[in-house]
C-alpha atoms as a PDB file:
ATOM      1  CA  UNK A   1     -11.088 -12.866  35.738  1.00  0.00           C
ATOM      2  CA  UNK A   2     -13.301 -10.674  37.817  1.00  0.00           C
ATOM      3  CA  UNK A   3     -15.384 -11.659  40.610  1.00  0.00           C
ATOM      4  CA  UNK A   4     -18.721  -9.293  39.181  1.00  0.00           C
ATOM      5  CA  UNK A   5     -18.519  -9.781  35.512  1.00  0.00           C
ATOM      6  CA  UNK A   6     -18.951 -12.724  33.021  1.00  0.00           C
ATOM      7  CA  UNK A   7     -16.051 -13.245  30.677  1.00  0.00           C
ATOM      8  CA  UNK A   8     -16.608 -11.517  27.341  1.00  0.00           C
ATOM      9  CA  UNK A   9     -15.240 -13.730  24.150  1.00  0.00           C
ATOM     10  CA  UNK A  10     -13.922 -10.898  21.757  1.00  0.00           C
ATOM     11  CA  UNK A  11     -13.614 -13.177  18.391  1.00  0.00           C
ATOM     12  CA  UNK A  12     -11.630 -11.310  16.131  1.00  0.00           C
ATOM     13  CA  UNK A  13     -11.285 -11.633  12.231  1.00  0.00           C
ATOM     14  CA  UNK A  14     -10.483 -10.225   8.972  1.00  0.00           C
ATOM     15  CA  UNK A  15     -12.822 -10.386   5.651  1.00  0.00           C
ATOM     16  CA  UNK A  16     -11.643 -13.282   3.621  1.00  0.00           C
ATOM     17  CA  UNK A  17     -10.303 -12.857  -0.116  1.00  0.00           C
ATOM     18  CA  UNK A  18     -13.692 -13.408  -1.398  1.00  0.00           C
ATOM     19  CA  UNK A  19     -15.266 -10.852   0.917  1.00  0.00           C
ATOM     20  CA  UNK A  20     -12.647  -7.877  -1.153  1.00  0.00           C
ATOM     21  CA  UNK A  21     -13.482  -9.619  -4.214  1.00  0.00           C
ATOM     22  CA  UNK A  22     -16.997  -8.710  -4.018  1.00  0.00           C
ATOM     23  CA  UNK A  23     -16.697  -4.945  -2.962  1.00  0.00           C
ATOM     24  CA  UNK A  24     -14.438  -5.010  -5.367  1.00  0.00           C
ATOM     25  CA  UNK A  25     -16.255  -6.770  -8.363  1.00  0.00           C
ATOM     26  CA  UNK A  26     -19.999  -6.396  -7.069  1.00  0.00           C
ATOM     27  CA  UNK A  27     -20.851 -10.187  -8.098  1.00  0.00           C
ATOM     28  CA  UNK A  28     -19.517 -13.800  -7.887  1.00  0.00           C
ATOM     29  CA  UNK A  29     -19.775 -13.982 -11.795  1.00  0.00           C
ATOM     30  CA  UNK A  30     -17.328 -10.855 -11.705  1.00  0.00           C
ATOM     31  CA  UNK A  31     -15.274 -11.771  -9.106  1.00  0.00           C
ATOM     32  CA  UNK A  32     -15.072 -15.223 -10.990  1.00  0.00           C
ATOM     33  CA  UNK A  33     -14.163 -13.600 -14.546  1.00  0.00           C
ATOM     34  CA  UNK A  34     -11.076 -11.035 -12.826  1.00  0.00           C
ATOM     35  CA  UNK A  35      -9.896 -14.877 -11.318  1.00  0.00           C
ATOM     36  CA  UNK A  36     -10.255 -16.809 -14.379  1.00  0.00           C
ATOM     37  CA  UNK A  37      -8.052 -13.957 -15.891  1.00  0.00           C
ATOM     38  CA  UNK A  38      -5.046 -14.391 -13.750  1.00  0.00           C
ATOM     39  CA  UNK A  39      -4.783 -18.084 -13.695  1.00  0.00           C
ATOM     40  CA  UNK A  40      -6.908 -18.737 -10.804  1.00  0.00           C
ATOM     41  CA  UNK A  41     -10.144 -20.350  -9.774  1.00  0.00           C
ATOM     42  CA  UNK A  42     -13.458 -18.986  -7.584  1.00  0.00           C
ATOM     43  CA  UNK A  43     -14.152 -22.629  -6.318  1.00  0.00           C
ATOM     44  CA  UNK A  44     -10.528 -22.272  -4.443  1.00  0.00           C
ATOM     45  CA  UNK A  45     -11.807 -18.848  -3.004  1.00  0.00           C
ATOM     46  CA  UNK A  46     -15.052 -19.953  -2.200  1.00  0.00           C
ATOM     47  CA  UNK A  47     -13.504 -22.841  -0.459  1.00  0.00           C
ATOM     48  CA  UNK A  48     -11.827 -20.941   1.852  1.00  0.00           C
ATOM     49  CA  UNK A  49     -14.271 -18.273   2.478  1.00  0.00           C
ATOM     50  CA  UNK A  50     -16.373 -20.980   3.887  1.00  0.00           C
ATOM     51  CA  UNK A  51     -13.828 -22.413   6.241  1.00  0.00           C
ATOM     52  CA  UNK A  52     -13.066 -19.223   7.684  1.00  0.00           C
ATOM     53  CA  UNK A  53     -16.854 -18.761   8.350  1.00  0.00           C
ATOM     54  CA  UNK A  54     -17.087 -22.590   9.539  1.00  0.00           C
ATOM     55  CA  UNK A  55     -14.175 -22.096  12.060  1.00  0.00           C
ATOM     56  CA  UNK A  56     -16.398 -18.654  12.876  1.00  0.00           C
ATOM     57  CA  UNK A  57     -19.859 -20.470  13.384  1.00  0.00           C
ATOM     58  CA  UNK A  58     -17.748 -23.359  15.761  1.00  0.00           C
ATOM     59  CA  UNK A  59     -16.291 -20.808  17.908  1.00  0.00           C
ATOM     60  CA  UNK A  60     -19.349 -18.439  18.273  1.00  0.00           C
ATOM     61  CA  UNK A  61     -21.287 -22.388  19.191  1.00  0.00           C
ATOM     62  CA  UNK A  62     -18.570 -22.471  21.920  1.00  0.00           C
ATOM     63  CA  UNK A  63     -19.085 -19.580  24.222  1.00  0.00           C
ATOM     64  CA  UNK A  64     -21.080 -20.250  26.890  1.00  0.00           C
ATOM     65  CA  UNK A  65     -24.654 -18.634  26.902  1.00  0.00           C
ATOM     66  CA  UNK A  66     -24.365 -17.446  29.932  1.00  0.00           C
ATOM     67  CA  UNK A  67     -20.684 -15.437  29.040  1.00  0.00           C
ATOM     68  CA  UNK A  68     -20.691 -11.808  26.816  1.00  0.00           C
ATOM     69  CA  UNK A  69     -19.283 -11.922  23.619  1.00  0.00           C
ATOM     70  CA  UNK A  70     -18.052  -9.290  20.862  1.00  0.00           C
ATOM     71  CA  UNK A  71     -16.855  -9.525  17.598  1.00  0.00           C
ATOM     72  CA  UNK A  72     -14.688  -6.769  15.546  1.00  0.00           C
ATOM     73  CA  UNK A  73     -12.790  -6.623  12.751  1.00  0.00           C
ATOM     74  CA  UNK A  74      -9.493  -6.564  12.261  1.00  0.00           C
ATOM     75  CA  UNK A  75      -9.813  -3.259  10.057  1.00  0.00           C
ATOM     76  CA  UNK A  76     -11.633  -1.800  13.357  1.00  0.00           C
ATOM     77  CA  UNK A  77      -9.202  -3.163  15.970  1.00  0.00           C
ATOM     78  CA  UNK A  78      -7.559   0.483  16.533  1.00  0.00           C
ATOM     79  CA  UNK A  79     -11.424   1.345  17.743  1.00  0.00           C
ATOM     80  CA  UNK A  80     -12.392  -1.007  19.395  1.00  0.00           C
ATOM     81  CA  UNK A  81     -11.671  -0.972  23.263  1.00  0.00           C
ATOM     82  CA  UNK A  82     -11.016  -4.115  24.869  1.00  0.00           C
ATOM     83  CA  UNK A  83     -11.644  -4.889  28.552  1.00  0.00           C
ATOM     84  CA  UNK A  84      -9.365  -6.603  31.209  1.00  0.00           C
ATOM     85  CA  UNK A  85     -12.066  -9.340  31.701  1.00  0.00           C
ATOM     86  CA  UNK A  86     -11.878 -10.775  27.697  1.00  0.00           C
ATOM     87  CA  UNK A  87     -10.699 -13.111  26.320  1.00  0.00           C
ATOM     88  CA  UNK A  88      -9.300 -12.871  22.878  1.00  0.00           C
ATOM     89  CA  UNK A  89     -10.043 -15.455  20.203  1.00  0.00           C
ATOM     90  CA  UNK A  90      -8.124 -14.853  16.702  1.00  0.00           C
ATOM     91  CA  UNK A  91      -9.528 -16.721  13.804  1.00  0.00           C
ATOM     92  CA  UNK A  92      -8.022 -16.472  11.043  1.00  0.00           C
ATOM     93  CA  UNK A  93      -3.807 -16.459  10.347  1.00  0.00           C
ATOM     94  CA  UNK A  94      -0.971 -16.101  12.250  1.00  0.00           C
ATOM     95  CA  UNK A  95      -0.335 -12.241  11.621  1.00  0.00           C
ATOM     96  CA  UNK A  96      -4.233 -11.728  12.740  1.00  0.00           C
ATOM     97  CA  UNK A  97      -2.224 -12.536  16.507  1.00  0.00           C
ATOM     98  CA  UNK A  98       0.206 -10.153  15.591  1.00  0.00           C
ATOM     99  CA  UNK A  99      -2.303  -7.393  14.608  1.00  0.00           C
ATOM    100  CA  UNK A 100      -4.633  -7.679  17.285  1.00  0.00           C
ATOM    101  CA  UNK A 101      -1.476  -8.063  20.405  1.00  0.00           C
ATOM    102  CA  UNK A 102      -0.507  -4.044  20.241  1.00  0.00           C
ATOM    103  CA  UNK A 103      -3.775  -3.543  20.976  1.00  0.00           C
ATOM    104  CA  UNK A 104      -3.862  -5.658  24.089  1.00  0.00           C
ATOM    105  CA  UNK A 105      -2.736  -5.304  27.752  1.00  0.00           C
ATOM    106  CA  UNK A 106      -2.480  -9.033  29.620  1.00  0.00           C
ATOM    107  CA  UNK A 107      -5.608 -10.508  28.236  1.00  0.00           C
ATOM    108  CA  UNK A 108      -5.575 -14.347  26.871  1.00  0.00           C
ATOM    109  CA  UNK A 109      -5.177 -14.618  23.127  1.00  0.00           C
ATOM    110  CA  UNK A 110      -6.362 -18.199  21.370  1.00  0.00           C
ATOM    111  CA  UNK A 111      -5.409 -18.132  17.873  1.00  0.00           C
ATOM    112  CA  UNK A 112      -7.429 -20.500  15.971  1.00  0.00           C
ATOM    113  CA  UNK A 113      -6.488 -21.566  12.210  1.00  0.00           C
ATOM    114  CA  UNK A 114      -9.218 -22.117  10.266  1.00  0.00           C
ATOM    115  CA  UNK A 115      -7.413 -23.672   7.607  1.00  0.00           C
ATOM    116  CA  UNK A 116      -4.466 -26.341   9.282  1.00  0.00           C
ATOM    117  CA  UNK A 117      -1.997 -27.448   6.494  1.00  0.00           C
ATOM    118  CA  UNK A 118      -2.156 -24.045   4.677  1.00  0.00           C
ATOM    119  CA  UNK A 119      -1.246 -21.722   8.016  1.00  0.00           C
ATOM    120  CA  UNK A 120       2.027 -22.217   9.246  1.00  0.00           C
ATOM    121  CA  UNK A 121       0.437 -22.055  12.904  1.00  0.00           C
ATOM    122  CA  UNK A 122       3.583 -20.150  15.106  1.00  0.00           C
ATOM    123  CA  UNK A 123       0.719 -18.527  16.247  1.00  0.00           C
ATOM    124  CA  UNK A 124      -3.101 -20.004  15.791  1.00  0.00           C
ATOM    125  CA  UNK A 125      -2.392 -22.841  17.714  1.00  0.00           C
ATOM    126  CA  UNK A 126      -6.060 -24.590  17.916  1.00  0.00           C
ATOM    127  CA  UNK A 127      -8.511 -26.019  15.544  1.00  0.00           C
ATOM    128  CA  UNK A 128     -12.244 -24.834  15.753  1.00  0.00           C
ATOM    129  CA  UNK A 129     -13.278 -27.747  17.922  1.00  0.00           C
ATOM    130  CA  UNK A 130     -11.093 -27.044  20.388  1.00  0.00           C
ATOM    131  CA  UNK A 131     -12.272 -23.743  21.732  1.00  0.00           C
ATOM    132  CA  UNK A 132     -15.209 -25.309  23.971  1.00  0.00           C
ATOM    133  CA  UNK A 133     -12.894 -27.096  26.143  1.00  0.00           C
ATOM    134  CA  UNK A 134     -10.433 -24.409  25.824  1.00  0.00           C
ATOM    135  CA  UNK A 135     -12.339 -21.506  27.275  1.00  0.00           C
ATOM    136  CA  UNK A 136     -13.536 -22.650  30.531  1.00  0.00           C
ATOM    137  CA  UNK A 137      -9.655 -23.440  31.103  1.00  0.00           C
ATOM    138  CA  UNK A 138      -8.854 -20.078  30.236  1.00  0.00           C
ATOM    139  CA  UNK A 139     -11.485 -18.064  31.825  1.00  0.00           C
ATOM    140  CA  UNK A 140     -10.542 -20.570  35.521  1.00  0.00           C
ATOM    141  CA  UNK A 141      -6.346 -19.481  34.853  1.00  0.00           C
ATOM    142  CA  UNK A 142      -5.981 -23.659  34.556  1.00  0.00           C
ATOM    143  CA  UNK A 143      -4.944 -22.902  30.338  1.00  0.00           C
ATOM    144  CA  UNK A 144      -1.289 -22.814  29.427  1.00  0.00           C
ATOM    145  CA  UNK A 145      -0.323 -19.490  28.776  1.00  0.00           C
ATOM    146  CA  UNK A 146       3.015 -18.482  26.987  1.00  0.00           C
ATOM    147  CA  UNK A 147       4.300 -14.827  27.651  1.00  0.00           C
ATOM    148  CA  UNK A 148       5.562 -13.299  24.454  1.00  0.00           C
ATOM    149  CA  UNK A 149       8.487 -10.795  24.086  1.00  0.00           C
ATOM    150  CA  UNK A 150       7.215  -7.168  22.339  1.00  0.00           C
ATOM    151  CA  UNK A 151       8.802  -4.486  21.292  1.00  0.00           C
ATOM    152  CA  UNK A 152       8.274  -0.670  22.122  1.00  0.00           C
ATOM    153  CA  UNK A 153       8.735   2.314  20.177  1.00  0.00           C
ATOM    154  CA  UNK A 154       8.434   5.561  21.786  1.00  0.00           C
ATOM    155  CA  UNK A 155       9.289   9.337  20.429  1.00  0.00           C
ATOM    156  CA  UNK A 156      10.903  11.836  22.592  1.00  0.00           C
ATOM    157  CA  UNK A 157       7.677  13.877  22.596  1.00  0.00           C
ATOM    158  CA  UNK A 158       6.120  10.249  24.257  1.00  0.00           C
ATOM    159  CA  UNK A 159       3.931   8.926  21.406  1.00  0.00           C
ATOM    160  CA  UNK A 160       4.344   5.406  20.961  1.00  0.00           C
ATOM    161  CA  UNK A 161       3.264   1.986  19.813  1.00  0.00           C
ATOM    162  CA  UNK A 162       4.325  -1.585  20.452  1.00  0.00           C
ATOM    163  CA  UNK A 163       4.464  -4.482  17.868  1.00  0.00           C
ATOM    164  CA  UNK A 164       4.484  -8.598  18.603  1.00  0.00           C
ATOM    165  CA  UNK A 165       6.834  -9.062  15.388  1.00  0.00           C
ATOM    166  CA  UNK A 166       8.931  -5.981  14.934  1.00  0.00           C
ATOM    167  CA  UNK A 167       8.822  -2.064  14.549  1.00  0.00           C
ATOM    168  CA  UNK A 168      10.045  -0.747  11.304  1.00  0.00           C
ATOM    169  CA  UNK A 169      11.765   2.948  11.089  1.00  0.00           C
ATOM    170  CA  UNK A 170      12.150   4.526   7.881  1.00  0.00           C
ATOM    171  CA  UNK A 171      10.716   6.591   4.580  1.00  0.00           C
ATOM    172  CA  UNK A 172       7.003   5.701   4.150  1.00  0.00           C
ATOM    173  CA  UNK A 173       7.648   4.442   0.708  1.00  0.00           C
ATOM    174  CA  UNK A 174      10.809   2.257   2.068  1.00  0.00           C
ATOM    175  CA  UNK A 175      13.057   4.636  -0.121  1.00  0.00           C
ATOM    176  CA  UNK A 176      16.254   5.981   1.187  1.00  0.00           C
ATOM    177  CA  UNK A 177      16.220   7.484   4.447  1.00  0.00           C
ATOM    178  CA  UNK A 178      18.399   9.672   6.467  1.00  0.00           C
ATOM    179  CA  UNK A 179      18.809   9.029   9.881  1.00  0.00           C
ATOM    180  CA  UNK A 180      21.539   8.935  12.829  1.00  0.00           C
ATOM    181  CA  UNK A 181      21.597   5.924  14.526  1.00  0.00           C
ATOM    182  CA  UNK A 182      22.564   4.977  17.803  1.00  0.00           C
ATOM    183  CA  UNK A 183      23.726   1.601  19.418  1.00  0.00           C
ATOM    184  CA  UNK A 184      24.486   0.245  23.622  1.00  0.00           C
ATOM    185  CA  UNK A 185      28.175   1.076  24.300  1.00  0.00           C
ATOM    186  CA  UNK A 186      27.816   4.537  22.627  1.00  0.00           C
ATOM    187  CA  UNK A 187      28.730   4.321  19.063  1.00  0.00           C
ATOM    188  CA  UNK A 188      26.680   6.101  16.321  1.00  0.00           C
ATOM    189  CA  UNK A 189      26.672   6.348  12.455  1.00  0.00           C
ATOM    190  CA  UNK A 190      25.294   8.462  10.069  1.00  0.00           C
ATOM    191  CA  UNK A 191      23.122   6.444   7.759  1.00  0.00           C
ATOM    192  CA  UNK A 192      20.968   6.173   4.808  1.00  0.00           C
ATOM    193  CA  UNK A 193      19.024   3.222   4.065  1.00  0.00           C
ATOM    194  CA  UNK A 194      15.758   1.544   3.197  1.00  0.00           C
ATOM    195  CA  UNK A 195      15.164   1.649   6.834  1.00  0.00           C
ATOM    196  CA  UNK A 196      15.163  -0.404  10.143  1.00  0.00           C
ATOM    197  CA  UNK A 197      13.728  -3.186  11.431  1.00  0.00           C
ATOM    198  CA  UNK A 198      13.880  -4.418  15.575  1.00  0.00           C
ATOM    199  CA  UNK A 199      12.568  -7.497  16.047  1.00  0.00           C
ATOM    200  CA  UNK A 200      11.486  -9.724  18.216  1.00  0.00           C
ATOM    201  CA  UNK A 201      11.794 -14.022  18.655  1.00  0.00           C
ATOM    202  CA  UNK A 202       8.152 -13.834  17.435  1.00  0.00           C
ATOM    203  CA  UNK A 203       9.132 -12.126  14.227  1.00  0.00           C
ATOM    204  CA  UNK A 204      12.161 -13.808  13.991  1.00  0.00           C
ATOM    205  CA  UNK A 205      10.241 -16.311  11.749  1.00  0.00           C
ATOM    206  CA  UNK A 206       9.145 -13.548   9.480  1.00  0.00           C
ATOM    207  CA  UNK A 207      10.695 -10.146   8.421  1.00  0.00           C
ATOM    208  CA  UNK A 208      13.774 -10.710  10.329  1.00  0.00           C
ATOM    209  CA  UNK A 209      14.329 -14.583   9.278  1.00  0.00           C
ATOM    210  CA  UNK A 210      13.801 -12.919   5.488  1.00  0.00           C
ATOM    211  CA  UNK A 211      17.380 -10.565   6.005  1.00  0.00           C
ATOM    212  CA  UNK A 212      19.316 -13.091   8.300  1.00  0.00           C
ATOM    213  CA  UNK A 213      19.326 -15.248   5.217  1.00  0.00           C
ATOM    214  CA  UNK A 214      21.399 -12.832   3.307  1.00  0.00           C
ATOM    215  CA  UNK A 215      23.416 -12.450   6.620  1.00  0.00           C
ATOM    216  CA  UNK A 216      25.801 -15.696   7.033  1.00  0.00           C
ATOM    217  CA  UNK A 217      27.389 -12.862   9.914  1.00  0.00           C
ATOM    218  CA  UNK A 218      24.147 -11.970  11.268  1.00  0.00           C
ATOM    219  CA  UNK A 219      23.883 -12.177  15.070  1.00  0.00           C
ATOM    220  CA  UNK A 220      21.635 -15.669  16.208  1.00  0.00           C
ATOM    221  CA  UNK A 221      17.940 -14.554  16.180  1.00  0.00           C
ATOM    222  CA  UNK A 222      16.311 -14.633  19.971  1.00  0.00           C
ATOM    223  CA  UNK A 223      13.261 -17.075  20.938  1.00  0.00           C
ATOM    224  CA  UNK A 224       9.622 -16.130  21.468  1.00  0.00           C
ATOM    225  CA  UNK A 225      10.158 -15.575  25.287  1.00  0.00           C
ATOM    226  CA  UNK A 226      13.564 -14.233  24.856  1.00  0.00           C
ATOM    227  CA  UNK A 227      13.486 -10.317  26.316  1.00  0.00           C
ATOM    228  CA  UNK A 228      16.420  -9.647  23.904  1.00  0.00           C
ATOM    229  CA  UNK A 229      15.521  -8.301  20.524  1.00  0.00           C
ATOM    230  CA  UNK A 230      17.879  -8.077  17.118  1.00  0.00           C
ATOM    231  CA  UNK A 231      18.007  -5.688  14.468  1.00  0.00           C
ATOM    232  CA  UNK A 232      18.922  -4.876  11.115  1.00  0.00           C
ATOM    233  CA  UNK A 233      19.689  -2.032   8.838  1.00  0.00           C
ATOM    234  CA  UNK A 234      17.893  -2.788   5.737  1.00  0.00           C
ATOM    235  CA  UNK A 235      20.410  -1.892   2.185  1.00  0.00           C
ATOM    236  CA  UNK A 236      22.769   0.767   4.172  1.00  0.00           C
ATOM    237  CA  UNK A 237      24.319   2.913   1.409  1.00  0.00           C
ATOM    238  CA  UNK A 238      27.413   3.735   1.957  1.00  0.00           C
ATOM    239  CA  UNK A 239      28.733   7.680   0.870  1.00  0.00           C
ATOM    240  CA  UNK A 240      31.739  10.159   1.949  1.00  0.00           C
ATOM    241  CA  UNK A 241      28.595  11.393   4.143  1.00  0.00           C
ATOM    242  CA  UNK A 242      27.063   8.345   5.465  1.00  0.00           C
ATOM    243  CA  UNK A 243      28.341   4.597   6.747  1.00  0.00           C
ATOM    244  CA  UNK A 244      27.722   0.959   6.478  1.00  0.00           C
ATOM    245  CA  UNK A 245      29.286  -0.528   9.851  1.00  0.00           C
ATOM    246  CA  UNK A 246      26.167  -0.633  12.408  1.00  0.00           C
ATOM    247  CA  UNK A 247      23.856  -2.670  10.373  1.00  0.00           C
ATOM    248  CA  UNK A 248      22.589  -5.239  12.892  1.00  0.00           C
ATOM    249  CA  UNK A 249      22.640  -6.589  16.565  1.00  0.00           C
ATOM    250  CA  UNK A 250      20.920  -8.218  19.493  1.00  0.00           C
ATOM    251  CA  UNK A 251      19.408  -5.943  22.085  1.00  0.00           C
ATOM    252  CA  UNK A 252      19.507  -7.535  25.520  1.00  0.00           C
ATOM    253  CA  UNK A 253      16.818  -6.800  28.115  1.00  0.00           C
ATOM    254  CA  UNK A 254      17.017  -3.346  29.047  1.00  0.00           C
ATOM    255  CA  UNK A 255      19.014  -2.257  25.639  1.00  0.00           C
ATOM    256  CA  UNK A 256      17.859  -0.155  23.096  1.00  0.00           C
ATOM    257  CA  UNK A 257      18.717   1.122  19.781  1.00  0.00           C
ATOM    258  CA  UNK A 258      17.903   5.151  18.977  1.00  0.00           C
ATOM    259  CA  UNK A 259      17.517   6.637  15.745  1.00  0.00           C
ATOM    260  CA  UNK A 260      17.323  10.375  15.006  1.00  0.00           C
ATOM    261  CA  UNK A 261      15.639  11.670  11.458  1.00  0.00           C
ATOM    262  CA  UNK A 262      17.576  13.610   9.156  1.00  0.00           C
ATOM    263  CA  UNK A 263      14.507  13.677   7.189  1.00  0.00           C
ATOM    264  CA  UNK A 264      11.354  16.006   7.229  1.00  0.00           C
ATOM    265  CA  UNK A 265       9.374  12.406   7.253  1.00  0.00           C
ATOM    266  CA  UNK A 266      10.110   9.061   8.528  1.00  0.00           C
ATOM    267  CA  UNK A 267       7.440   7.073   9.997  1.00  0.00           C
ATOM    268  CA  UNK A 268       7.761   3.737  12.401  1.00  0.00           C
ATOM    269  CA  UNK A 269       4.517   1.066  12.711  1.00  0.00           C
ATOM    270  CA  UNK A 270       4.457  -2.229  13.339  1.00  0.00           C
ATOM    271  CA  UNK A 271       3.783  -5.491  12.385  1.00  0.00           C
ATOM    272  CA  UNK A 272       3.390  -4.399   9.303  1.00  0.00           C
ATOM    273  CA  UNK A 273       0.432  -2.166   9.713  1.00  0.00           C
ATOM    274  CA  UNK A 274       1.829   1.229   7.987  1.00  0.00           C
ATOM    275  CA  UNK A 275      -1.746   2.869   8.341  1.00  0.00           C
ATOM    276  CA  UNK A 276      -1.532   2.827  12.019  1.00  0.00           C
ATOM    277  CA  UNK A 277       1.775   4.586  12.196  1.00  0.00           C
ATOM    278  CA  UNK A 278       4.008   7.321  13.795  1.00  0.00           C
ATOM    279  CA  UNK A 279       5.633  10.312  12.046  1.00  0.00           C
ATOM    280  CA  UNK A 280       9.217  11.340  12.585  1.00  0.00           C
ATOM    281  CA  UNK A 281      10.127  15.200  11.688  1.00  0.00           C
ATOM    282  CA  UNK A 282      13.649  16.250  11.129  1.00  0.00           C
ATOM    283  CA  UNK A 283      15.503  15.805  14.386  1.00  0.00           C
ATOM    284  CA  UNK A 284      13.161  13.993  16.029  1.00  0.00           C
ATOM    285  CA  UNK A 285      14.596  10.952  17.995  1.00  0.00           C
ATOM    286  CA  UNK A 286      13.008   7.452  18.456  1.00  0.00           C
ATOM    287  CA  UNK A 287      13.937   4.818  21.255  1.00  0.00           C
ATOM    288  CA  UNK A 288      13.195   1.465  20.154  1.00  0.00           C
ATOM    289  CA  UNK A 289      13.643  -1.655  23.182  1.00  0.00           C
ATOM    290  CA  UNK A 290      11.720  -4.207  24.389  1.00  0.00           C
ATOM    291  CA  UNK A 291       8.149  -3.288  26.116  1.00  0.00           C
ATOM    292  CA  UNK A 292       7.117  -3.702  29.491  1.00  0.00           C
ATOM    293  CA  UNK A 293       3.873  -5.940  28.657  1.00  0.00           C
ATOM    294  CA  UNK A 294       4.105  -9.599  26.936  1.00  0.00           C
ATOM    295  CA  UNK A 295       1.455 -11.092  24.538  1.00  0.00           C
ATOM    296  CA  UNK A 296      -0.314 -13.764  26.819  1.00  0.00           C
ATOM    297  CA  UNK A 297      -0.549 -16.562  23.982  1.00  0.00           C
ATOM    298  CA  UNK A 298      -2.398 -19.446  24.996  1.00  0.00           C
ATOM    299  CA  UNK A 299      -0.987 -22.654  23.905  1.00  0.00           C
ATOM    300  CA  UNK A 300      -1.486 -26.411  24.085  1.00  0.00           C
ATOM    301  CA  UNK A 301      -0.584 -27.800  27.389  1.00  0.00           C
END
């Protein structure tokens, strides 16, 4: 952390279900009435609308008085400019990690869950109460940090993003798309497909551990600090013009996997963010590997 400036605590969160619910509705009786009709109850939402802004309340109690602090949104994360002094604090669940990591370059992330049992916690590691022991330990370098594997995108004009999970590559819509593809050792296919997904051991317990299932062939899935990333073609069709025999892998360090659009649109994002995307033109080639810069997860020593 720097010698001049105070830590900043950037707490990060998304609106809870009841939060849409009332933009949406206007009113708890309305919001209530559009539950009641779909087999559901307010109490539930309500329930967990205040835990999220319990666990929000604890964690804002434990930054010290003396440190900055920020707060965004995780609608507002693509505007919000983080420094290299913050630390990050995630409240919420485990893809609110995965949103907020593209936007990061080495600074600390604690994911806290405000709801343990219901989370499956891969990422928010921490309950509420645990932040005011946990940031002092963070801010001195003394906090157990565990450097996460990403994974780059970049078009051959140089845009690019980077995703914690995986980058997707296909039709916007996740219809057919055309595409050559291109894999280490020099072989390439002609494809069309619902697109393609490169993952990484993080988001080899989401998206990814979703197709492997359907895979009993599928190459074994890398861990979290694994540099090597796997992918998978997503319902190849085969056609007298297009084939079905590169439809999944493991990239090691260094590998990559390049696709080139036979399409006047294809888009890539990731982590499932598809608003925050890039757009592919026809011939227009995209290099998907692993990125240079890790996630620094903090995690229970």
């Amino acid at each position: 952390m720097s010698g001049t400036l105070a830590p900043r605590v950037v707490v990060v969160s998304r609106r809870s279900e009841l939060d849409e619910l009332l933009v949406r509705h206007g009113t708890r009786a309305a919001a209530g009435f559009y539950l009641r009709q779909r087999g559901r109850d307010l109490d539930e939402v309500a329930a967990r609308h205040d835990a999220l802004q319990a666990a929000l309340t604890t964690v804002g109690a434990a930054v010290p008085a003396d440190w900055r602090r920020g707060h965004v949104d995780r609608d507002d994360l693509a505007r919000f400019l983080f420094a290299p002094e913050d630390i990050v604090v995630a409240v919420g669940q485990d893809g609110l990690v995965a949103n907020v990591a593209k936007y990061l370059d080495r600074q600390p992330v604690v994911g806290v869950d405000p709801e343990p049992g219901r989370n499956a916690g891969v990422l928010v590691r921490f309950a509420p109460a645990a932040v005011a022991r946990l940031l002092p330990a963070v801010a001195a370098g003394r906090a157990a940090v565990q450097a996460r594997t990403m994974v780059r995108a970049v078009l051959d004009d140089g845009q690019d993003l980077v995703g914690l999970n995986e980058v997707y590559v296909g039709h916007p819509s996740h219809q057919s798309a055309r595409y050559v593809v291109g894999v280490p050792g020099g072989r390439r296919e002609r494809q069309s497909s619902s697109g393609v997904v490169v993952g990484t051991g993080t988001g080899a317990t989401g998206w990814c551990a979703s197709i492997v299932r359907d895979r009993p062939e599928a190459p074994a899935l890398p861990g979290p600090v694994d540099e090597a990333l796997c992918w998978f073609v997503r319902e190849a069709w085969p056609s007298p013009a297009t084939g079905v025999e590169l439809t999944g892998g493991r990239l090691a360090a260094g590998e990559s996997i390049e696709l080139t659009a036979e399409g006047e649109r294809l888009v890539v994002f990731a982590d499932g963010v598809e608003t925050d995307h890039l757009t592919m033109a026809w011939g227009q080639r995209v290099t998907v590997g692993t990125a240079d810069r890790r996630l620094r997860l903090v995690v229970p020593s």
